[in-house]
C-alpha atoms as a PDB file:
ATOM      1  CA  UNK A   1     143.774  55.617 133.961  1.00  0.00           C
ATOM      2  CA  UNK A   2     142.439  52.847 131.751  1.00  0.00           C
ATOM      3  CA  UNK A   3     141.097  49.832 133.192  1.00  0.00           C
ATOM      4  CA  UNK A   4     142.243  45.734 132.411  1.00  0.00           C
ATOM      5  CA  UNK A   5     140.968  43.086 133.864  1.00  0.00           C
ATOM      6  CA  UNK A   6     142.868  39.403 134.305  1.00  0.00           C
ATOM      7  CA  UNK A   7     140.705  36.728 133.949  1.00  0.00           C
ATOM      8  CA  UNK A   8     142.215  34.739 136.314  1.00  0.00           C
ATOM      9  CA  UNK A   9     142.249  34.538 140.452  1.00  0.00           C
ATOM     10  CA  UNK A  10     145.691  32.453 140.219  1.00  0.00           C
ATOM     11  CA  UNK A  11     147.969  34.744 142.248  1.00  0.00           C
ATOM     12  CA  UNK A  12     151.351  33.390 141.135  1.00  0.00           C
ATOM     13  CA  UNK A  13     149.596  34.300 137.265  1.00  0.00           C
ATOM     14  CA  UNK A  14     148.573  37.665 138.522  1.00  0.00           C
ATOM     15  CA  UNK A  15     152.148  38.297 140.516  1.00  0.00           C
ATOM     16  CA  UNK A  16     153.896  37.239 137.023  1.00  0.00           C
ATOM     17  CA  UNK A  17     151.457  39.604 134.376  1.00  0.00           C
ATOM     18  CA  UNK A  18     151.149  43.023 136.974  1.00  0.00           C
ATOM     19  CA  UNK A  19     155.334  43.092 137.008  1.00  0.00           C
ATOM     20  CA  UNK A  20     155.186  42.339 132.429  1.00  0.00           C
ATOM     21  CA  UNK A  21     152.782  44.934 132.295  1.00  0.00           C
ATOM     22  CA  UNK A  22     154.558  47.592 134.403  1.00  0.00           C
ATOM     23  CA  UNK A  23     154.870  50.975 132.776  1.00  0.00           C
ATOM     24  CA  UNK A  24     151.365  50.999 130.812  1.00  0.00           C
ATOM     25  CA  UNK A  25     150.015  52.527 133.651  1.00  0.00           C
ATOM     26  CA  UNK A  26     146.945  50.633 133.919  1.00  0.00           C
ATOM     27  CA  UNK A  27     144.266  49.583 136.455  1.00  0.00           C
ATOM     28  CA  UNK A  28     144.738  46.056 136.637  1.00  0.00           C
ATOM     29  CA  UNK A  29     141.878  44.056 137.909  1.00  0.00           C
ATOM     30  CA  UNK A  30     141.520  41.173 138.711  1.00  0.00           C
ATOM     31  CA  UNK A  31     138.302  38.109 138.925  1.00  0.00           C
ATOM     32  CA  UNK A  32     138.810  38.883 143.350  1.00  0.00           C
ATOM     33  CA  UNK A  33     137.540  42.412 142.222  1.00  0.00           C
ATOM     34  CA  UNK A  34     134.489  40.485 140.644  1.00  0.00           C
ATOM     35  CA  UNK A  35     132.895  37.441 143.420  1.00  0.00           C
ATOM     36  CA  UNK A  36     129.910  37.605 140.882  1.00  0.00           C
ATOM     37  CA  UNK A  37     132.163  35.539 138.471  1.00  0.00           C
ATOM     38  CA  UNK A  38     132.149  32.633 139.104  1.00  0.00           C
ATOM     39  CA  UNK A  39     134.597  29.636 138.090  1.00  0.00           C
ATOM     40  CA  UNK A  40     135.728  30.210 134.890  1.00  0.00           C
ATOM     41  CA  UNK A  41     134.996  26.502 132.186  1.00  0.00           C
ATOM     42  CA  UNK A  42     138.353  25.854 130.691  1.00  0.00           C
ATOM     43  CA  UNK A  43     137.255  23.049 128.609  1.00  0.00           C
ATOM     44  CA  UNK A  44     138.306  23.699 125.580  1.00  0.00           C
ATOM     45  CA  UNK A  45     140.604  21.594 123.515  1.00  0.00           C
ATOM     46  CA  UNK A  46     143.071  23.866 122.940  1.00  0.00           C
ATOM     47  CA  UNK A  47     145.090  26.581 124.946  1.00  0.00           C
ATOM     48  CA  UNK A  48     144.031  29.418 122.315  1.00  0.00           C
ATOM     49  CA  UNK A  49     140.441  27.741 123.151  1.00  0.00           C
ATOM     50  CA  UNK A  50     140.473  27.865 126.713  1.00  0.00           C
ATOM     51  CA  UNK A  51     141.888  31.795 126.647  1.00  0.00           C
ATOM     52  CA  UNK A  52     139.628  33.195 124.525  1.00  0.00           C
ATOM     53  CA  UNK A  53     136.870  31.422 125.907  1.00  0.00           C
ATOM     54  CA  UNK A  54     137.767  33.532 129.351  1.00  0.00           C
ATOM     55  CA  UNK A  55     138.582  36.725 128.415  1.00  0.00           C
ATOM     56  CA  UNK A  56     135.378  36.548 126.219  1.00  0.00           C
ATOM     57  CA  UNK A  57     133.313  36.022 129.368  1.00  0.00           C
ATOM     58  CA  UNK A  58     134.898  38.087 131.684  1.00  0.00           C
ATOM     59  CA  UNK A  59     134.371  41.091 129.301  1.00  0.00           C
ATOM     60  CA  UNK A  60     130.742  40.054 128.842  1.00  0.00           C
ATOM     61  CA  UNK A  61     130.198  40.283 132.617  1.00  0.00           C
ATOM     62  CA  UNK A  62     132.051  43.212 133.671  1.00  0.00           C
ATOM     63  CA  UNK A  63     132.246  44.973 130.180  1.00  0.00           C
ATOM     64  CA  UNK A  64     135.877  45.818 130.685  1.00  0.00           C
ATOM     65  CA  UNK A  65     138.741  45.279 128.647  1.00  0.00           C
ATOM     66  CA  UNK A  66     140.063  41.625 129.552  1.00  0.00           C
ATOM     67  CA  UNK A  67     142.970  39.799 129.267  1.00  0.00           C
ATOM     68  CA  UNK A  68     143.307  35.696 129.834  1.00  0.00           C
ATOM     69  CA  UNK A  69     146.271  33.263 129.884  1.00  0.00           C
ATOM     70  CA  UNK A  70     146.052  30.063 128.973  1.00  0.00           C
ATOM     71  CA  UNK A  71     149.782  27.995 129.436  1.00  0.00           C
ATOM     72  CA  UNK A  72     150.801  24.146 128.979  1.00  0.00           C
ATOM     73  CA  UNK A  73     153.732  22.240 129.519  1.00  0.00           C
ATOM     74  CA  UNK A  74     154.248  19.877 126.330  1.00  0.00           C
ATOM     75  CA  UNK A  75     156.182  16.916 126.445  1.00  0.00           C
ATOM     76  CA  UNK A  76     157.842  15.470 123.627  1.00  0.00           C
ATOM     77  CA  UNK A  77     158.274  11.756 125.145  1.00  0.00           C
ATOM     78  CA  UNK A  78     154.294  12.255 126.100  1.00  0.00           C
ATOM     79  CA  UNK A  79     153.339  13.190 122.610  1.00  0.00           C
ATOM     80  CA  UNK A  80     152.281  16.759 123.818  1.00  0.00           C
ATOM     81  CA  UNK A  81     151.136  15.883 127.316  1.00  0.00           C
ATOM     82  CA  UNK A  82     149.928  17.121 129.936  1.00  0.00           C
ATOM     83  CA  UNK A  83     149.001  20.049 127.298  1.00  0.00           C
ATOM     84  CA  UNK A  84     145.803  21.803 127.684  1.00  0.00           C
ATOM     85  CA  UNK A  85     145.308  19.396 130.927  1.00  0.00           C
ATOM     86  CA  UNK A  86     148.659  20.718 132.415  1.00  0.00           C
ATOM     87  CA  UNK A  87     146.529  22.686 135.343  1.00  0.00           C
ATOM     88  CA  UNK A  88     144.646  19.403 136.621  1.00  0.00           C
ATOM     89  CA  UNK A  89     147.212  16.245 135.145  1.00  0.00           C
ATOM     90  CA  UNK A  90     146.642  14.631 138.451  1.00  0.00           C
ATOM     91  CA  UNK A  91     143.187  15.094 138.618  1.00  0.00           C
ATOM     92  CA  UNK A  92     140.725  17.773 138.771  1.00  0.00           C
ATOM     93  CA  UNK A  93     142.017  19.421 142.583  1.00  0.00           C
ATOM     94  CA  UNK A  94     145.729  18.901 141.702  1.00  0.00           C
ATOM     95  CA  UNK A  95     148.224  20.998 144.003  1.00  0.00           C
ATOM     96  CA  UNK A  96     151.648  22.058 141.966  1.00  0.00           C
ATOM     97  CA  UNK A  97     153.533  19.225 143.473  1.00  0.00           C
ATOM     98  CA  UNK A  98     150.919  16.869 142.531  1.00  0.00           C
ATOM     99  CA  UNK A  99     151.351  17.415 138.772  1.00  0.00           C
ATOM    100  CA  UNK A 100     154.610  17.295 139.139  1.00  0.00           C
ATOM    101  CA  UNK A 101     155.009  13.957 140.978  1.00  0.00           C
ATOM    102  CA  UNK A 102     152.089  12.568 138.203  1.00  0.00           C
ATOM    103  CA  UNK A 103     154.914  14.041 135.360  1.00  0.00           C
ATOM    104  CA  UNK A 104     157.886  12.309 136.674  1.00  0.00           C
ATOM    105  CA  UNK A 105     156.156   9.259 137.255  1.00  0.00           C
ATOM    106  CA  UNK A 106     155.180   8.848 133.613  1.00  0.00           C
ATOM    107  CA  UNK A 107     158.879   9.820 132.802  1.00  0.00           C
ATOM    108  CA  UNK A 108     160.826   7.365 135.235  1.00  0.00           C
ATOM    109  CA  UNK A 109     163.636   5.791 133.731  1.00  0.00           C
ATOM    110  CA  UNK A 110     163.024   7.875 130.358  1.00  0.00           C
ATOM    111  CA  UNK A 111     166.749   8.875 129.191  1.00  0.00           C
ATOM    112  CA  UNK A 112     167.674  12.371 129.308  1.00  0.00           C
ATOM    113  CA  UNK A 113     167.893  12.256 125.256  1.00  0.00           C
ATOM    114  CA  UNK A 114     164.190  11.991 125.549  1.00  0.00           C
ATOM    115  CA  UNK A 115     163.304  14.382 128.038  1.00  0.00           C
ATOM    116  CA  UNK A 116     162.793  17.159 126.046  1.00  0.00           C
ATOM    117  CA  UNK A 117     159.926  19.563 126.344  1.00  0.00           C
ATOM    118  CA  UNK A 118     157.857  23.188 125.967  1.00  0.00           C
ATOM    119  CA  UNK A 119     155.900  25.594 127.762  1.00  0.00           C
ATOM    120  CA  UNK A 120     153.659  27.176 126.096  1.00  0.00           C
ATOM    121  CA  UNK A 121     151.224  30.484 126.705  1.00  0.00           C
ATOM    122  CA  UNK A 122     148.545  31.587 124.709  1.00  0.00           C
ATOM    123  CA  UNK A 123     147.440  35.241 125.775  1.00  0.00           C
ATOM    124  CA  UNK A 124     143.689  36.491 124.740  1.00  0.00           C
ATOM    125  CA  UNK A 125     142.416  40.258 125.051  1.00  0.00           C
ATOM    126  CA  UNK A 126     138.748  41.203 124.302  1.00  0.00           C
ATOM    127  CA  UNK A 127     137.468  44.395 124.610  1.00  0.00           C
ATOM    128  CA  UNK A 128     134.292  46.350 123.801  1.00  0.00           C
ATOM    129  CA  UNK A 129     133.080  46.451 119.751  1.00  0.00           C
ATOM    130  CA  UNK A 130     134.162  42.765 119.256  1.00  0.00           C
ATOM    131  CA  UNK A 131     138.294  43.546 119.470  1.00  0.00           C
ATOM    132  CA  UNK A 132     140.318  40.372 120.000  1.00  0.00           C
ATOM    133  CA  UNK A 133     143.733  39.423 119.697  1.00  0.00           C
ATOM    134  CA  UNK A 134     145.932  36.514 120.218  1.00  0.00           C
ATOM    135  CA  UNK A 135     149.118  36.662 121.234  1.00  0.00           C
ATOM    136  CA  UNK A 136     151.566  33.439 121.983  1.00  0.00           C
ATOM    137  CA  UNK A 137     154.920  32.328 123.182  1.00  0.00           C
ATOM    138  CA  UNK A 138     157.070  29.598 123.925  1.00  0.00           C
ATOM    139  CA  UNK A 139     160.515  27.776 125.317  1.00  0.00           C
ATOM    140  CA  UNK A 140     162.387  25.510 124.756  1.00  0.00           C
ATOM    141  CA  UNK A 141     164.064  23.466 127.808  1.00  0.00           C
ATOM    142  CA  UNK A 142     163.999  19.734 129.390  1.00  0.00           C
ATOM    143  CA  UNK A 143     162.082  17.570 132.474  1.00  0.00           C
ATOM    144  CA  UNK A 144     164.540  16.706 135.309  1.00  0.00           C
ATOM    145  CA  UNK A 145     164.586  13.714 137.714  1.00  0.00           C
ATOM    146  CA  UNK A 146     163.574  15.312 140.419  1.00  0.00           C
ATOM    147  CA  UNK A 147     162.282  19.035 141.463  1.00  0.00           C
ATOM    148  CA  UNK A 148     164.918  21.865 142.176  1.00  0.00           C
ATOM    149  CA  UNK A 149     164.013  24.871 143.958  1.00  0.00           C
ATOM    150  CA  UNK A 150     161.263  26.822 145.740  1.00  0.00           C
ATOM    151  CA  UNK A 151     160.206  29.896 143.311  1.00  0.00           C
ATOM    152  CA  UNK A 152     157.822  30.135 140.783  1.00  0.00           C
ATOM    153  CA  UNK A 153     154.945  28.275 140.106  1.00  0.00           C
ATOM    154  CA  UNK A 154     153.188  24.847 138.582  1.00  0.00           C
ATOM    155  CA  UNK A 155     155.717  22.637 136.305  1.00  0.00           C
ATOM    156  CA  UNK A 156     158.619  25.193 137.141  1.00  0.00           C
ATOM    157  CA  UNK A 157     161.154  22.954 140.069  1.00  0.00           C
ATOM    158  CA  UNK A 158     161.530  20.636 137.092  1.00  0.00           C
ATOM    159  CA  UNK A 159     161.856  22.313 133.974  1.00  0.00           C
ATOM    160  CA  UNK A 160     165.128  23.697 132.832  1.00  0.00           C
ATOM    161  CA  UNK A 161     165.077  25.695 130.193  1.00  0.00           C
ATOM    162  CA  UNK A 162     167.627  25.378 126.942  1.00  0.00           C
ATOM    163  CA  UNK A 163     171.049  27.442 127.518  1.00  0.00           C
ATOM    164  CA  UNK A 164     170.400  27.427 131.247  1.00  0.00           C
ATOM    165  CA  UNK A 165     171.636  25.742 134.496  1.00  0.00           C
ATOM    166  CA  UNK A 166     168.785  26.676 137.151  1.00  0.00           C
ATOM    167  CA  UNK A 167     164.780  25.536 136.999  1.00  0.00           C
ATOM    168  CA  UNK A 168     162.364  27.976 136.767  1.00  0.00           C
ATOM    169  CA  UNK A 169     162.009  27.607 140.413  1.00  0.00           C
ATOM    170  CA  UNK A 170     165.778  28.037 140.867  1.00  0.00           C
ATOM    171  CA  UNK A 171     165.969  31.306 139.160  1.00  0.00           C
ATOM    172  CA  UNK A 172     165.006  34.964 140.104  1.00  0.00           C
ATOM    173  CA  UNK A 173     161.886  36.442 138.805  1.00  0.00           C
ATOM    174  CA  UNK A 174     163.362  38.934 137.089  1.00  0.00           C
ATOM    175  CA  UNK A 175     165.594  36.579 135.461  1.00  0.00           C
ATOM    176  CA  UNK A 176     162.035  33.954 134.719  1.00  0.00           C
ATOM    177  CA  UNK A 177     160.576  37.201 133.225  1.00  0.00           C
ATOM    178  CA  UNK A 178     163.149  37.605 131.099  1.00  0.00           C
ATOM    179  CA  UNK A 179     162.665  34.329 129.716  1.00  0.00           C
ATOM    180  CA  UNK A 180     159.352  32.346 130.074  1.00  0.00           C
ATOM    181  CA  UNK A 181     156.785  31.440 127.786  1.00  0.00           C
ATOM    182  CA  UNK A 182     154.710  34.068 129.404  1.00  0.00           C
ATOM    183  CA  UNK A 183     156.862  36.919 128.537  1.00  0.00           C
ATOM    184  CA  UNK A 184     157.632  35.872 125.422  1.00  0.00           C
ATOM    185  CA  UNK A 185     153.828  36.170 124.515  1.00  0.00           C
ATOM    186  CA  UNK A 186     153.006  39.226 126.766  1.00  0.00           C
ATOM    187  CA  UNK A 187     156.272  41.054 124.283  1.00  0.00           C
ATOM    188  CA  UNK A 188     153.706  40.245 121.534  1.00  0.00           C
ATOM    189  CA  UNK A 189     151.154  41.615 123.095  1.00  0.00           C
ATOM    190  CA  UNK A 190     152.490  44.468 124.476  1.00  0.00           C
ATOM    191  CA  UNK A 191     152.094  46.809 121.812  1.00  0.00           C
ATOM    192  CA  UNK A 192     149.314  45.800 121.007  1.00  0.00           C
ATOM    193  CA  UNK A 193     147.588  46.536 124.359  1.00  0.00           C
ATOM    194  CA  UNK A 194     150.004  50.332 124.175  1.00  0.00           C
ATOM    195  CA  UNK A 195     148.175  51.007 120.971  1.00  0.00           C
ATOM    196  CA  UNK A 196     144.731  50.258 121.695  1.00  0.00           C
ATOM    197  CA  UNK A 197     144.610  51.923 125.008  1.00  0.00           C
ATOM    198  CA  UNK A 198     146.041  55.207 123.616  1.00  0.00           C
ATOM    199  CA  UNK A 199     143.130  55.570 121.254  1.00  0.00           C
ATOM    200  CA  UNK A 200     140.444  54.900 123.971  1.00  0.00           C
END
């Protein structure tokens, strides 16, 4: 069995990717499989920036095959914001519901017109003899007033994406699987990563 390693010790990110990339029948690692590695810089100024940059260095250390995700929630009203930031928009040792407090109180009283927004994920593989590839994917949806629901992860009790009723953190995870901006780029990447690993 081939080996991939996620360059990320996020749970809820690892939860999400192991159940996308079901049926490739790989050994998926993870950074808790590697304490050497330490925190990974993510100071890049874009999300393609800040995955490559990981998967570049995880690979380096453990000379694996690696995989990073890099997501942002963009806000039209914000002119893109929080972005590349999203992880740390209240500061650098955010929680989840500190973000999202920090989003809806830069959005108070904006009209629902306005409230119009993106995630975004960038995905980045490296592996050995200088292979990279980018993969990406987004959706479309809108900020609420307030949070809605317990699931899922980060920005998700307050974004509702277009044609749908429920939050992120409303819906099931199959049914946020089907749908998210990190699905939509692992699809890309999918064959990709089917391809390469059947000629290793």
């Amino acid at each position: 069995m081939k080996t991939l390693v996620l360059a990320t010790r996020n749970k809820d990110k690892i939860t999400e990717l192991k159940l996308m990339l079901d049926g490739l029948h790989l050994d998926i690692r993870t950074l808790d499989h590697f304490p050497a590695i330490g925190e990974l810089v993510e100071d890049a100024d874009t999300l393609e920036g800040n995955a490559l940059r990981k998967a570049r260095e995880v690979h380096r250390v453990t000379q694996l095959p690696s995989l990073a995700d890099d997501s942002g929630l963009e806000v039209g009203y914000l002119v893109g914001a929080p972005g590349v930031r999203s992880s740390r928009y209240a500061g650098p040792n955010a929680t989840y519901a500190d973000n999202c407090k920090e989003l809806l109180r830069n959005m108070l009283g904006v009209p629902a017109r306005r409230r119009g927004a993106r995630f975004r994920c960038v995905l980045a593989f490296v592996g050995p003899d200088t292979t990279e590839k980018l993969a990406e994917g987004s959706i479309e949806g809108k900020i609420l007033e307030e949070p809605r629901g317990k699931n899922g992860f980060g920005y998700d009790p307050v974004f509702v994406p277009k044609g749908q009723q429920q939050t992120f953190a409303e819906m099931a995870q199959t049914l946020k699987n089907a749908l998210s901006h990190r699905a939509r780029a692992l699809e890309h990447m999918r064959e990709f990563l089917q391809q390469y690993f059947q000629t290793q």
